[in-house]
C-alpha atoms as a PDB file:
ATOM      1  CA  UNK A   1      36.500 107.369  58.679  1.00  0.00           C
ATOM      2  CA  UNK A   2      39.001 104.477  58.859  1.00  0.00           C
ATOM      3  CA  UNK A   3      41.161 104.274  56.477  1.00  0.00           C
ATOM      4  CA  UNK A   4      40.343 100.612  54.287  1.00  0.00           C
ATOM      5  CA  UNK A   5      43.450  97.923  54.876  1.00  0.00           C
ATOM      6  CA  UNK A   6      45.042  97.245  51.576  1.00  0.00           C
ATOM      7  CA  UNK A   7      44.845  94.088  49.974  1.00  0.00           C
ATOM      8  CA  UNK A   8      48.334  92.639  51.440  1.00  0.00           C
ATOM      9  CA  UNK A   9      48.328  94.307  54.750  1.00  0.00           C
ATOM     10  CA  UNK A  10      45.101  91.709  54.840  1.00  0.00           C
ATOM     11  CA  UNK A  11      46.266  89.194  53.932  1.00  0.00           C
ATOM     12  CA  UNK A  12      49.622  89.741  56.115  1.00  0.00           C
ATOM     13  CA  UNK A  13      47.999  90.925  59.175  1.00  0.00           C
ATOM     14  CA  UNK A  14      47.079  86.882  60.254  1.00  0.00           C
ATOM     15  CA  UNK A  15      50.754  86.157  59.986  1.00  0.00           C
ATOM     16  CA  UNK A  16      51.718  89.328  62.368  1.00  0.00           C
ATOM     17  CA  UNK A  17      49.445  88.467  64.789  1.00  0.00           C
ATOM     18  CA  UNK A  18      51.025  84.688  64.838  1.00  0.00           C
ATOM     19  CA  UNK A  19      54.432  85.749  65.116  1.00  0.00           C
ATOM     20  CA  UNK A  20      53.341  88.336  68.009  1.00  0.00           C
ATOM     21  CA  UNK A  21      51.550  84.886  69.369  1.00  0.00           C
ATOM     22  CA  UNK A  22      54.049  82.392  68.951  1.00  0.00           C
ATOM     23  CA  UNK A  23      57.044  84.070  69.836  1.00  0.00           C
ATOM     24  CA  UNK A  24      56.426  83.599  73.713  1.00  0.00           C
ATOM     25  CA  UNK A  25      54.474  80.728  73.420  1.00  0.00           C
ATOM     26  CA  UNK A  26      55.974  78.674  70.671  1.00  0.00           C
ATOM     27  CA  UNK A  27      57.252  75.822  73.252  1.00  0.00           C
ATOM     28  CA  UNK A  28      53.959  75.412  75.359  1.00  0.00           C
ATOM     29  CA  UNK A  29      51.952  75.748  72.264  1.00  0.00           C
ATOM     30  CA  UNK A  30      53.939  73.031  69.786  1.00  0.00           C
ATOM     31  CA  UNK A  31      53.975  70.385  73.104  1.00  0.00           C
ATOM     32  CA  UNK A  32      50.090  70.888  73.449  1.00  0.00           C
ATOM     33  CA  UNK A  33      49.519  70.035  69.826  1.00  0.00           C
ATOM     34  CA  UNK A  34      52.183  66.758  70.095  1.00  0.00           C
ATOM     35  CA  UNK A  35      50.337  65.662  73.157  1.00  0.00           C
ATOM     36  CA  UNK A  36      47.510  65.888  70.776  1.00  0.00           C
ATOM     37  CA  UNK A  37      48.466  63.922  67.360  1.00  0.00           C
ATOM     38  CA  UNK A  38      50.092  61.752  69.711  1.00  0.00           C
ATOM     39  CA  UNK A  39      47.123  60.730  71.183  1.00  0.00           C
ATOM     40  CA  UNK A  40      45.233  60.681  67.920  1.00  0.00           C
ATOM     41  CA  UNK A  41      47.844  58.072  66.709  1.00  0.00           C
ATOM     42  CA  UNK A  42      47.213  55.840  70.045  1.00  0.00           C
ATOM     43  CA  UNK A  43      43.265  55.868  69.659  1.00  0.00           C
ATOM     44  CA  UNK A  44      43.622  54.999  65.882  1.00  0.00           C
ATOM     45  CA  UNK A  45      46.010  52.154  66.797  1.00  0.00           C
ATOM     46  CA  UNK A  46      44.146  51.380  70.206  1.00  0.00           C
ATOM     47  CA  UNK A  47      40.654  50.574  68.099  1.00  0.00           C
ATOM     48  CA  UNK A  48      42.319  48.939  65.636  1.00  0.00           C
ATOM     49  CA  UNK A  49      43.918  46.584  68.024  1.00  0.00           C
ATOM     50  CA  UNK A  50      40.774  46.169  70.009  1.00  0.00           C
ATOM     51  CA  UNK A  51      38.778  45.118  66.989  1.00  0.00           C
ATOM     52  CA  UNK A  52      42.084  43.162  65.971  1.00  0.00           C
ATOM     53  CA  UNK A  53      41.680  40.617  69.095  1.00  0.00           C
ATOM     54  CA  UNK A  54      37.804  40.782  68.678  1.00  0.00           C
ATOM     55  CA  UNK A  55      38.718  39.271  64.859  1.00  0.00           C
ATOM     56  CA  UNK A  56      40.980  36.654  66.312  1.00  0.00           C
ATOM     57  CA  UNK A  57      38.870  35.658  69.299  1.00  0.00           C
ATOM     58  CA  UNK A  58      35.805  35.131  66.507  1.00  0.00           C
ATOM     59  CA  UNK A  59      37.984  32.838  64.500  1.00  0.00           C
ATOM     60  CA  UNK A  60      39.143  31.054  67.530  1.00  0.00           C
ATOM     61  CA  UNK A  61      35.882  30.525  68.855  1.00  0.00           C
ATOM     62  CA  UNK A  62      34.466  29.177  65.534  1.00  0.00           C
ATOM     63  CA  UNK A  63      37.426  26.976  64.615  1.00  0.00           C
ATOM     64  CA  UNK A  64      38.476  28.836  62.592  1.00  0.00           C
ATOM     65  CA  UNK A  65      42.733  29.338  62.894  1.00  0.00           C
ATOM     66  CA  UNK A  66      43.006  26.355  60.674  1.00  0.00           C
ATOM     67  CA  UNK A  67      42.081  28.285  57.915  1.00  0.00           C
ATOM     68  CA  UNK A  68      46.035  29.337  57.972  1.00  0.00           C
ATOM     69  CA  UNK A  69      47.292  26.231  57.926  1.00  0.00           C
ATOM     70  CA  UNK A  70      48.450  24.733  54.098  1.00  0.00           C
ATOM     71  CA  UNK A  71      46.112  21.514  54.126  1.00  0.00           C
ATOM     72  CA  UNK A  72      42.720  22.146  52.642  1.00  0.00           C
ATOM     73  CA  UNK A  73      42.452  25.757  52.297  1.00  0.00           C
ATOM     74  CA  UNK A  74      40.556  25.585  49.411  1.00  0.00           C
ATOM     75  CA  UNK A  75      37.494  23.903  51.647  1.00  0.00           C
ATOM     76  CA  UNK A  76      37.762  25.699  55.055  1.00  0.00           C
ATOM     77  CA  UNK A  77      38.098  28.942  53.292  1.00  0.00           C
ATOM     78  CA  UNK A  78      34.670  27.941  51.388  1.00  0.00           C
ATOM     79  CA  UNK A  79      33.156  26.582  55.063  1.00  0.00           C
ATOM     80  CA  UNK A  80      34.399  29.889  56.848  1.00  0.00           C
ATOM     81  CA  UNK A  81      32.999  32.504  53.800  1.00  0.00           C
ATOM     82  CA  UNK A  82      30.246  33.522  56.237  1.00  0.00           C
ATOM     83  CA  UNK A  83      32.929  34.295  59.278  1.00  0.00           C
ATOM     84  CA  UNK A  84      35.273  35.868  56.496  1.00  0.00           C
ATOM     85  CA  UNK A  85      32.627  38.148  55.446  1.00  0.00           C
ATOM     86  CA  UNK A  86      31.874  39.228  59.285  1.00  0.00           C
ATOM     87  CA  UNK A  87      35.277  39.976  59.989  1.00  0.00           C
ATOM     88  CA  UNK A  88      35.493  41.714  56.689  1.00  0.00           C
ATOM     89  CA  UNK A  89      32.548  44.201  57.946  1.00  0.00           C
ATOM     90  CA  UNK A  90      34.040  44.185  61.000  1.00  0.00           C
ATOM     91  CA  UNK A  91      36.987  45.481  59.687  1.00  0.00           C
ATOM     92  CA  UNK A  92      35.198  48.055  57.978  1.00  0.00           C
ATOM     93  CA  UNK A  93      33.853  49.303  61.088  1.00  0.00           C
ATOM     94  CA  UNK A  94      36.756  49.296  62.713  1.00  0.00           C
ATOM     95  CA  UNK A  95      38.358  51.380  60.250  1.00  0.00           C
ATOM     96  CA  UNK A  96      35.067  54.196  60.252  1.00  0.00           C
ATOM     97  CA  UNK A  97      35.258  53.540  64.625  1.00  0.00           C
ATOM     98  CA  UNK A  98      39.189  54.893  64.332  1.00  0.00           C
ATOM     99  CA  UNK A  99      38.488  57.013  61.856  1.00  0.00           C
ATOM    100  CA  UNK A 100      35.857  58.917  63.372  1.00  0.00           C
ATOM    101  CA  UNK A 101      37.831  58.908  66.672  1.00  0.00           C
ATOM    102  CA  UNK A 102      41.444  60.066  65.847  1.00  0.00           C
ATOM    103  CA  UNK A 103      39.784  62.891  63.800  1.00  0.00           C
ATOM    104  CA  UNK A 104      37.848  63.969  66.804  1.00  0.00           C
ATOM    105  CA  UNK A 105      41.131  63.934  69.027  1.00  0.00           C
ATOM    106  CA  UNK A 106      42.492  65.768  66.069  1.00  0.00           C
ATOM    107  CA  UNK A 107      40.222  68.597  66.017  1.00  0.00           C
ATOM    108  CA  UNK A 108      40.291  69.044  69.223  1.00  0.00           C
ATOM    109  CA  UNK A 109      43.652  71.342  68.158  1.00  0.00           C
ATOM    110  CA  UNK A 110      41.372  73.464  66.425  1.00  0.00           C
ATOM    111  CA  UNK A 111      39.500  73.791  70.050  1.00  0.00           C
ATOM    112  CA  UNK A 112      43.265  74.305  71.919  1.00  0.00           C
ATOM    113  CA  UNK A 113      43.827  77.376  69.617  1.00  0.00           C
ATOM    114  CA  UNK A 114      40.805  78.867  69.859  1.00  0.00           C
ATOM    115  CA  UNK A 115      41.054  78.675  73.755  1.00  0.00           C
ATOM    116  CA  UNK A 116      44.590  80.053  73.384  1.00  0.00           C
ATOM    117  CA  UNK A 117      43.353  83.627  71.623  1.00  0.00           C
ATOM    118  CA  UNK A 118      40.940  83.943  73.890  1.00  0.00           C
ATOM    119  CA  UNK A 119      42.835  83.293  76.931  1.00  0.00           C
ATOM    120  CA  UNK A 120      40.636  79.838  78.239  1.00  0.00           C
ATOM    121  CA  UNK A 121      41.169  76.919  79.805  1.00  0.00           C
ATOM    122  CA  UNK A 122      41.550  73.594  77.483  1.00  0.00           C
ATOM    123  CA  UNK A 123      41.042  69.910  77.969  1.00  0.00           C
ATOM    124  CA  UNK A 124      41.590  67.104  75.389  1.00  0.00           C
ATOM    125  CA  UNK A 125      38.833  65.061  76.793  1.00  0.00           C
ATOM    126  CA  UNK A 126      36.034  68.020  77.701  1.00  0.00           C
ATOM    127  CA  UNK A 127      36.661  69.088  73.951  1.00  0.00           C
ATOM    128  CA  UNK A 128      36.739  65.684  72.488  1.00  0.00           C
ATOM    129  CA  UNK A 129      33.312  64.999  73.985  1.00  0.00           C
ATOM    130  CA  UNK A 130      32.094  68.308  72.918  1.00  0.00           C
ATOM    131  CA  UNK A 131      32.778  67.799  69.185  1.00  0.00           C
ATOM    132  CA  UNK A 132      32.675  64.063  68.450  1.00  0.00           C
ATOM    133  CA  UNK A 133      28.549  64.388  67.345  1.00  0.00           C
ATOM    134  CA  UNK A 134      29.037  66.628  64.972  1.00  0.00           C
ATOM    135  CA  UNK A 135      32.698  65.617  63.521  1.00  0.00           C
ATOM    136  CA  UNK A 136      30.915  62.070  62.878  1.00  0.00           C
ATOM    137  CA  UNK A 137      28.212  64.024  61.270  1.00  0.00           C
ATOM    138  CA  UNK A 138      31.108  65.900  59.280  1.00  0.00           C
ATOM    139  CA  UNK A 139      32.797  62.943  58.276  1.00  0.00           C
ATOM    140  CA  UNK A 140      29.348  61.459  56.897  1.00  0.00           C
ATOM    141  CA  UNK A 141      29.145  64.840  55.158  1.00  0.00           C
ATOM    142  CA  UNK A 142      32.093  64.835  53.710  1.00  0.00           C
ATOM    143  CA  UNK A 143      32.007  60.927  52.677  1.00  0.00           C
ATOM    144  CA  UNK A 144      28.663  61.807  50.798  1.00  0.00           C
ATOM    145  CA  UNK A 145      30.505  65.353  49.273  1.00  0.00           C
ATOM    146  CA  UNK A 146      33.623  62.755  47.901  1.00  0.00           C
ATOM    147  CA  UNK A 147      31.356  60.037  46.360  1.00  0.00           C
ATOM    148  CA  UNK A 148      29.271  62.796  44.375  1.00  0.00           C
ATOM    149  CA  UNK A 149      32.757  63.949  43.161  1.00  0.00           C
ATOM    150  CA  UNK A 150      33.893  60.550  42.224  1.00  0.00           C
ATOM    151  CA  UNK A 151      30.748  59.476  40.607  1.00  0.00           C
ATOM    152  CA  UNK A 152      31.696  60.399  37.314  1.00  0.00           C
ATOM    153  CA  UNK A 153      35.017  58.671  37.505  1.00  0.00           C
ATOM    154  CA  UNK A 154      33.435  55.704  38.548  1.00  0.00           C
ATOM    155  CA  UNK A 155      30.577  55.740  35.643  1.00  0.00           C
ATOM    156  CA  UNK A 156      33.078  56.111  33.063  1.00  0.00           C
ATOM    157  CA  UNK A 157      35.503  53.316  34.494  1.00  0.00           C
ATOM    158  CA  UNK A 158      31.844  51.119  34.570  1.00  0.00           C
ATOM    159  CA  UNK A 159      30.794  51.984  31.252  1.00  0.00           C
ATOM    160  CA  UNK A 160      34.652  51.442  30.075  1.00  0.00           C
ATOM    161  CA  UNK A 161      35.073  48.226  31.716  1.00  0.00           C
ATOM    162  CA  UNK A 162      31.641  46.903  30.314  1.00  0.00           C
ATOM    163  CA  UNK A 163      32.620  48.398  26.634  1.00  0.00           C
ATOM    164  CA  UNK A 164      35.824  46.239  26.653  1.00  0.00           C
ATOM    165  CA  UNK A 165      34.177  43.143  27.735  1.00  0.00           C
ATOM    166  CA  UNK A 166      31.351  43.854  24.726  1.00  0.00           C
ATOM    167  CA  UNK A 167      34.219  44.282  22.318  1.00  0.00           C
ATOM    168  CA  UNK A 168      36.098  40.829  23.534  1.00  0.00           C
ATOM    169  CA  UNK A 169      33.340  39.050  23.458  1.00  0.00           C
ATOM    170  CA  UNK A 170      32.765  39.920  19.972  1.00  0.00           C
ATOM    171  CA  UNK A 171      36.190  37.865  18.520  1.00  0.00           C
ATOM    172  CA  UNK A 172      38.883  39.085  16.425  1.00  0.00           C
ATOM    173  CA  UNK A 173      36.707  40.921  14.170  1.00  0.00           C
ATOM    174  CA  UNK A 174      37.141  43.789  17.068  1.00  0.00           C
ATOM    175  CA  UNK A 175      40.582  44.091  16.861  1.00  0.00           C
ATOM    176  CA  UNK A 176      40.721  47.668  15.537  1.00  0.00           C
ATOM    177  CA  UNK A 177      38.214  48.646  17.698  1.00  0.00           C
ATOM    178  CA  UNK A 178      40.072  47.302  20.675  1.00  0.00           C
ATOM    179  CA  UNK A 179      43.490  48.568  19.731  1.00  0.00           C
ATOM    180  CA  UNK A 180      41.567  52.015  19.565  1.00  0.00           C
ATOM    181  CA  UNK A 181      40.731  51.638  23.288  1.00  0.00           C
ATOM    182  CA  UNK A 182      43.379  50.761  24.366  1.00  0.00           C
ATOM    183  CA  UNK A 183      45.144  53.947  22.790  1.00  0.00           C
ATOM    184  CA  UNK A 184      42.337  55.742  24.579  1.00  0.00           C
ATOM    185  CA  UNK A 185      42.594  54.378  27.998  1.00  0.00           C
ATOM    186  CA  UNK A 186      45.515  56.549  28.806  1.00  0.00           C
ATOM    187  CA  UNK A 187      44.293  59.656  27.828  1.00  0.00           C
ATOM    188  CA  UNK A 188      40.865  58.988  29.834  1.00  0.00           C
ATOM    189  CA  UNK A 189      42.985  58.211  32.696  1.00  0.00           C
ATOM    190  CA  UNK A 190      45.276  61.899  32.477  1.00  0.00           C
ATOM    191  CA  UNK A 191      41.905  63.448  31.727  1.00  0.00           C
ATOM    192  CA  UNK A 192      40.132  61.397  34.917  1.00  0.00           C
ATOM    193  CA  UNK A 193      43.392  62.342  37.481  1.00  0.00           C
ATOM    194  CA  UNK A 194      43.198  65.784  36.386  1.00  0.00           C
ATOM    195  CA  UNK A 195      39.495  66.258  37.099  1.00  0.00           C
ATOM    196  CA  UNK A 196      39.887  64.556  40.248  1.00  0.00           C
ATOM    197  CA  UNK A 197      42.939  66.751  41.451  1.00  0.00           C
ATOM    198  CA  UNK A 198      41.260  69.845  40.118  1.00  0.00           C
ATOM    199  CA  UNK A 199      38.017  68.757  42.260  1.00  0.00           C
ATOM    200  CA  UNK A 200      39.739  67.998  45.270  1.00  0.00           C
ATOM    201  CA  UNK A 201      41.886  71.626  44.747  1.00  0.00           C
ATOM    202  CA  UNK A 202      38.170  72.928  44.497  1.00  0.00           C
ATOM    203  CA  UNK A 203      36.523  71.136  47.756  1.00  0.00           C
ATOM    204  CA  UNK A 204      40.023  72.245  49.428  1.00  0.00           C
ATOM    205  CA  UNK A 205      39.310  75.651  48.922  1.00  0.00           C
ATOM    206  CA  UNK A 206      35.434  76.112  49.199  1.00  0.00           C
ATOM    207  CA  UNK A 207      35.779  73.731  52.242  1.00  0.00           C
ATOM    208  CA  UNK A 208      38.889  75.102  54.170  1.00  0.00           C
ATOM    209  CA  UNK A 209      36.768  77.053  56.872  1.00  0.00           C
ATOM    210  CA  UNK A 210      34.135  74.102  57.110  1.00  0.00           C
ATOM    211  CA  UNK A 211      35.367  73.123  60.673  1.00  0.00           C
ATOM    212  CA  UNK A 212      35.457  76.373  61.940  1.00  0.00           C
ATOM    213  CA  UNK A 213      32.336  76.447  61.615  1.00  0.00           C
ATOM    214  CA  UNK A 214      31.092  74.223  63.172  1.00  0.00           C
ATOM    215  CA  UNK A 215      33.651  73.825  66.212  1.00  0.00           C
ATOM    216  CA  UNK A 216      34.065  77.575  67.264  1.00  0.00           C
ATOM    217  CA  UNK A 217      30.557  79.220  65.410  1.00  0.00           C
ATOM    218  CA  UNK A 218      27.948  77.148  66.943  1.00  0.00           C
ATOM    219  CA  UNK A 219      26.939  76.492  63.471  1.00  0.00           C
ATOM    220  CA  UNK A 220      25.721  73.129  62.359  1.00  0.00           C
ATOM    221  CA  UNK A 221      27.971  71.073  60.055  1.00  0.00           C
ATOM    222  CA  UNK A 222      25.436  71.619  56.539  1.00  0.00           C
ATOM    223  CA  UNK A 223      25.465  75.260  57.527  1.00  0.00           C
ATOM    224  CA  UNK A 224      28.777  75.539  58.229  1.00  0.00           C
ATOM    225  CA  UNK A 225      30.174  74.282  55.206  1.00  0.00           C
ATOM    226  CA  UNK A 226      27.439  77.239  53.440  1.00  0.00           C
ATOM    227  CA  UNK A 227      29.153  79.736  55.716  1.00  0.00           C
ATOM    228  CA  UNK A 228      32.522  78.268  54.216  1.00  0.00           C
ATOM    229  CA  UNK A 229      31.490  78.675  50.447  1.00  0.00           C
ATOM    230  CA  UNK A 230      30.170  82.229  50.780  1.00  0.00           C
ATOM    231  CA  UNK A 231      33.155  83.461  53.279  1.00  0.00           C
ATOM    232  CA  UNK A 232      35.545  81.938  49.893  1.00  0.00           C
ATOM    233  CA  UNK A 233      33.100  83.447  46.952  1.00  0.00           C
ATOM    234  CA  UNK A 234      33.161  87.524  48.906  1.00  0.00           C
ATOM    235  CA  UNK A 235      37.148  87.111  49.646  1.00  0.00           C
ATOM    236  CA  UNK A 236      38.431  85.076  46.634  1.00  0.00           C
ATOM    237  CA  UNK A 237      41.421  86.999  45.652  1.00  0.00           C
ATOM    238  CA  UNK A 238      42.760  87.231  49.360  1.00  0.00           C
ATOM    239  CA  UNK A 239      41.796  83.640  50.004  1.00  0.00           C
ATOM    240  CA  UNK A 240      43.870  82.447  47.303  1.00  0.00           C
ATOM    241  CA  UNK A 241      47.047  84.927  48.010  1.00  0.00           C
ATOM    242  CA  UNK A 242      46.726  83.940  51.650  1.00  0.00           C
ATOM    243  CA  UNK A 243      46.477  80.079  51.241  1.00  0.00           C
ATOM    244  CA  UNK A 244      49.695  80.124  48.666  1.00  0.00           C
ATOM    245  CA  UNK A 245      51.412  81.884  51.605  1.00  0.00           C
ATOM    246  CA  UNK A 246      50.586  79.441  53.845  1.00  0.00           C
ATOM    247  CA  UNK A 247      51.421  76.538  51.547  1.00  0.00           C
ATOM    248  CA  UNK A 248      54.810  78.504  51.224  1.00  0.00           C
ATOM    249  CA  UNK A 249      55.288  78.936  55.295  1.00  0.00           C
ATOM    250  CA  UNK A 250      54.521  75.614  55.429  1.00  0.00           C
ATOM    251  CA  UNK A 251      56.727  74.230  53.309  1.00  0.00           C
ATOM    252  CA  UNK A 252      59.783  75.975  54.470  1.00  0.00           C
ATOM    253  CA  UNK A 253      58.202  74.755  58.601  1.00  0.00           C
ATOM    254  CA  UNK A 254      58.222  71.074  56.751  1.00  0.00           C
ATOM    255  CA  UNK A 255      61.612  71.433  55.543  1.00  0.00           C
ATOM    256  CA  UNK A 256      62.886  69.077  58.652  1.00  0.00           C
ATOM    257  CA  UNK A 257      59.991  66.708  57.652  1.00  0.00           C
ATOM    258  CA  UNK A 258      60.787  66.287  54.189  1.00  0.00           C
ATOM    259  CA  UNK A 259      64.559  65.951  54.950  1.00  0.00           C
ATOM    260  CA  UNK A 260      64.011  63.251  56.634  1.00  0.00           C
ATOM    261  CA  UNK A 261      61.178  61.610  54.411  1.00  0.00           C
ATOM    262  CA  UNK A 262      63.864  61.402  51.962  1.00  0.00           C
ATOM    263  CA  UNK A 263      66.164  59.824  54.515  1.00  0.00           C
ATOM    264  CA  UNK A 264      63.870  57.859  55.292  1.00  0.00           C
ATOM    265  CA  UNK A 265      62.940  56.711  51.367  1.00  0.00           C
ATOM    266  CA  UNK A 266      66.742  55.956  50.726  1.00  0.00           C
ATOM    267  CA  UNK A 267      66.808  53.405  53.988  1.00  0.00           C
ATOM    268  CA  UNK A 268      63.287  51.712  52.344  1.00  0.00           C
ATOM    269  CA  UNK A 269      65.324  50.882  49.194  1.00  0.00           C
ATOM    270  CA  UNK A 270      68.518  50.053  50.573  1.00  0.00           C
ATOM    271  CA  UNK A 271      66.321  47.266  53.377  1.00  0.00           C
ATOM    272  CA  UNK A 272      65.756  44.959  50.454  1.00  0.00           C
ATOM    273  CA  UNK A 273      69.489  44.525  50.296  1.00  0.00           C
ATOM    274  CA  UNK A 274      69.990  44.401  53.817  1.00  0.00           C
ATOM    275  CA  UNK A 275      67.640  41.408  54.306  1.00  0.00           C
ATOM    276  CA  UNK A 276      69.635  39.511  52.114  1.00  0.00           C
ATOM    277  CA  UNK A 277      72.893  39.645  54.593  1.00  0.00           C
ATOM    278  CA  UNK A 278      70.847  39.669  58.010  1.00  0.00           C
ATOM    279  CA  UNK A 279      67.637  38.470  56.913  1.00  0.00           C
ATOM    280  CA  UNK A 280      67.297  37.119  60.730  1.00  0.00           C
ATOM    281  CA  UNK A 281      67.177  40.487  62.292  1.00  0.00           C
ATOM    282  CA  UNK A 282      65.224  42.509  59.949  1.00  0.00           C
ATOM    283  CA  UNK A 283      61.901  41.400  61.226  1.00  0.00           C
ATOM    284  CA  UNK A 284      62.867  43.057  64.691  1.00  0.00           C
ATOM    285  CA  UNK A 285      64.525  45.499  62.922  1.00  0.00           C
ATOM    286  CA  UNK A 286      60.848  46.732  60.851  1.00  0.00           C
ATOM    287  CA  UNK A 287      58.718  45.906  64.530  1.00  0.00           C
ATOM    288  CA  UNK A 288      61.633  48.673  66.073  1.00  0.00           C
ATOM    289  CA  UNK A 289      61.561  51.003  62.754  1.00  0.00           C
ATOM    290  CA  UNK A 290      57.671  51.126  62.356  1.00  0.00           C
ATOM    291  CA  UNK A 291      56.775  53.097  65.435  1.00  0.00           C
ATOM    292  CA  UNK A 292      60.142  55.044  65.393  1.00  0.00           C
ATOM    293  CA  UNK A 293      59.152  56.095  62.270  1.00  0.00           C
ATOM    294  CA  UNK A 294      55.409  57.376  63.042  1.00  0.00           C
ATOM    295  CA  UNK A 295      56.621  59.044  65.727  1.00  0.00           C
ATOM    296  CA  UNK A 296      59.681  61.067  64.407  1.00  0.00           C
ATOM    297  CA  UNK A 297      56.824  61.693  61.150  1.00  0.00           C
ATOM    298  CA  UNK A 298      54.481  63.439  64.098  1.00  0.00           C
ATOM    299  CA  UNK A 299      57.402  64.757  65.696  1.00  0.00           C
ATOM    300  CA  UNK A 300      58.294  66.813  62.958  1.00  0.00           C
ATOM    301  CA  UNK A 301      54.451  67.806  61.569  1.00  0.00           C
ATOM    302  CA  UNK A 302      53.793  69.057  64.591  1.00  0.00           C
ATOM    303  CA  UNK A 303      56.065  71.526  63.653  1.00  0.00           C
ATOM    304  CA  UNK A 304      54.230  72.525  60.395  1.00  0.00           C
ATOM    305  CA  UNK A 305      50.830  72.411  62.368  1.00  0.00           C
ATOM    306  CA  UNK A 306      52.546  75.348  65.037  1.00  0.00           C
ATOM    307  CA  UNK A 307      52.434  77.636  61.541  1.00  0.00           C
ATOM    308  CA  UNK A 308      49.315  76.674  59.620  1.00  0.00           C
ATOM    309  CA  UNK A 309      46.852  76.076  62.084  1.00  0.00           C
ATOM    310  CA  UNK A 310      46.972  79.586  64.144  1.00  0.00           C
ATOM    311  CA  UNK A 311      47.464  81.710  61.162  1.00  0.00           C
ATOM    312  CA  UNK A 312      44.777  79.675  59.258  1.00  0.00           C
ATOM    313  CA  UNK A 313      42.667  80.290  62.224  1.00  0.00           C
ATOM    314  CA  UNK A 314      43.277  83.976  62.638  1.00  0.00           C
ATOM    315  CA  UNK A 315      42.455  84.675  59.320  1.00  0.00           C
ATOM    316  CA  UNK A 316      39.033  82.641  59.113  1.00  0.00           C
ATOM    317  CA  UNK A 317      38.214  84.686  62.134  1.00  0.00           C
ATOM    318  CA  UNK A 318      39.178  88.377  60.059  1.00  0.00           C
ATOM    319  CA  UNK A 319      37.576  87.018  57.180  1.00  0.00           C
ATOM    320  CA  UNK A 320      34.197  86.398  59.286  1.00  0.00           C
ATOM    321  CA  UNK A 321      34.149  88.907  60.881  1.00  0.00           C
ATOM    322  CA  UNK A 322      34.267  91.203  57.469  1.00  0.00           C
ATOM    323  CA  UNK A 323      31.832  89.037  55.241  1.00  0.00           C
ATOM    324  CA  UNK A 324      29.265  89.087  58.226  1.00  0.00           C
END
C-alpha cells in the first residue's frame, strides 16, 4: 500500500514539478505567453478603435461634429439625444465585443500550458476559436454571479438614497434625524466594502478552477464552475495553504512590476509640474508614455504569469484527479 503524501509534500509537489518544467523551458515558455497578452492588448485596442471610427463616421454622417463646437450646445446636444444615446449603446457594445475577445485571446494561455504538459502542438488562433463560445458564455455567467453579489449593496444604497431624500423633503424639523445619517453613512460604507471584498475573496476561491473546467475538462461552463466548488469544499485546507503560496511566489515574481509601478506613480505626480515649464511637449510626451507604459506593465506580468499559471494548473490537475 502506498504510503499517503503528507499535507505539505501536496501542496509542494505542484511547485517541484514547475521548477523541473520551467527550468529548460523558462525562455520559450515566458515569450509564448507575451506573444499572447500582447495580442490580447491589440484586439482590445483594435475593437475599440474600430467601433471608435464607426462612432465618428455616425456623427459625421448625421451632422453631427458641430455638437463640439461652443455655439449652441445647449440645442444640438438636445437635437442629437437620439444619436448620443446610439453611440452610447454602441459604446457599450464595444466595450462587451473587446471584452469578450481579449479574454478569449487570454485564455488561450491556459490552452498553451496545457499543450505544454502534455507535449502538443499550440496555436493562438485554433485555440481562440475553440474556446470563444463558451468564454462568452462564462463571461455572461460570471456577469450574472457579480450582480447577485452586488445586489444587496445596491438595495441598501437605493433604499439609503430614497431615505435621505424622504428626510429633506420633510424641512428642518429632520435635522436630528439627518445628522444621524449622515454619522451612519460611513459606517454602512466600511461595512458595504468589507462584504464586498470578503465576497469577491469568496467567488475567488470557490471559482479559481472554473476555467479549467471548462477549457481542458470538456465540461460545460455551469458544470464547471460545480466541479470548481466541490474540488475547493473536499481540499479546503490545502487549497488555502497552496493559494497563499502562490500569492507569495507571485509577489516576490512581481517584484520588477511593482518597482516600477512605483516609478512609474512618482513620474504621474511630478507631470503636473512638468506641464507647467513645457506644457507644449507634454501632449506628445503622454501619446509616447501611454503605450510605453502598457507595454513595459505586460512586459513585466508576463513574468508573474510564467509562476502562477503552470503551478496553478498543475495543482488543479492533482487536485482532480484525487477528488474524482
Amino acid at each position: 500500500m502506498a504510503k499517503e503524501e503528507s499535507f505539505f509534500d501536496y501542496v509542494l509537489a505542484p511547485f517541484k514539478e514547475w521548477y523541473g518544467y520551467i527550468k529548460d523551458n523558462a525562455v520559450r515558455y515566458y515569450v509564448q505567453l507575451l506573444k499572447i497578452y500582447l495580442l490580447r492588448g491589440f484586439v482590445w485596442l483594435g475593437i475599440m478603435l474600430f467601433f471608435g471610427l464607426v462612432a465618428i463616421g455616425i456623427l459625421a454622417a448625421v451632422g453631427g461634429m458641430g455638437i463640439f463646437s461652443d455655439t449652441g450646445l445647449v440645442v444640438k446636444t438636445l437635437t442629437m439625444l437620439p444619436v448620443i444615446i446610439s453611440l452610447g449603446l454602441l459604446f457599450i457594445i464595444a466595450l462587451i465585443v473587446a471584452g469578450w475577445a481579449s479574454t478569449s485571446v487570454s485564455l488561450t494561455a491556459v490552452i498553451y500550458t496545457d499543450s505544454e504538459f502534455k507535449k502538443e502542438k499550440f496555436s493562438i488562433m485554433e485555440a481562440f476559436n475553440r474556446i470563444k463560445g463558451k468564454v462568452f458564455r462564462y463571461l455572461v455567467a460570471y456577469f450574472v454571479i457579480w450582480c447577485a453579489i452586488m445586489l444587496p449593496v445596491i438595495i441598501i444604497i437605493l433604499i439609503a438614497i430614497g431615505g435621505f431624500a424622504a428626510l429633506l423633503s420633510q424641512g428642518s424639523e429632520t435635522g436630528v434625524a439627518i445628522l444621524g445619517m449622515l454619522i451612519a453613512m460611513p459606517l454602512a460604507m466600511i461595512l458595504m466594502t468589507g462584504y464586498v471584498v470578503i465576497a469577491q475573496l469568496l467567488l475567488g476561491l470557490f471559482a479559481q478552477f472554473w476555467t479549467y473546467g471548462f477549457l481542458l475538462a470538456g465540461m460545460g461552463v455551469r458544470d464547471a464552475l460545480g466541479r470548481s466548488v466541490d474540488m475547493v469544499l473536499k481540499k479546503p485546507g490545502r487549497v488555502i495553504v497552496f493559494g497563499i503560496m502562490v500569492y507569495i511566489g507571485s509577489m516576490a515574481f512581481g517584484a520588477p512590476l511593482m518597482i516600477y509601478n512605483m516609478f512609474f506613480q512618482v513620474i504621474v505626480r511630478v507631470l503636473p509640474y512638468m506641464a507647467l515649464e513645457y506644457s507644449p511637449w507634454m501632449l506628445w510626451l503622454v501619446i509616447v508614455a501611454v503605450p510605453v507604459h502598457i507595454l513595459i506593465v505586460i512586459v513585466l506580468s508576463a513574468i508573474v504569469q510564467c509562476f502562477s499559471l503552470p503551478s496553478h494548473y498543475l495543482f488543479w490537475k492533482k487536485v482532480r484527479k484525487d477528488t474524482v
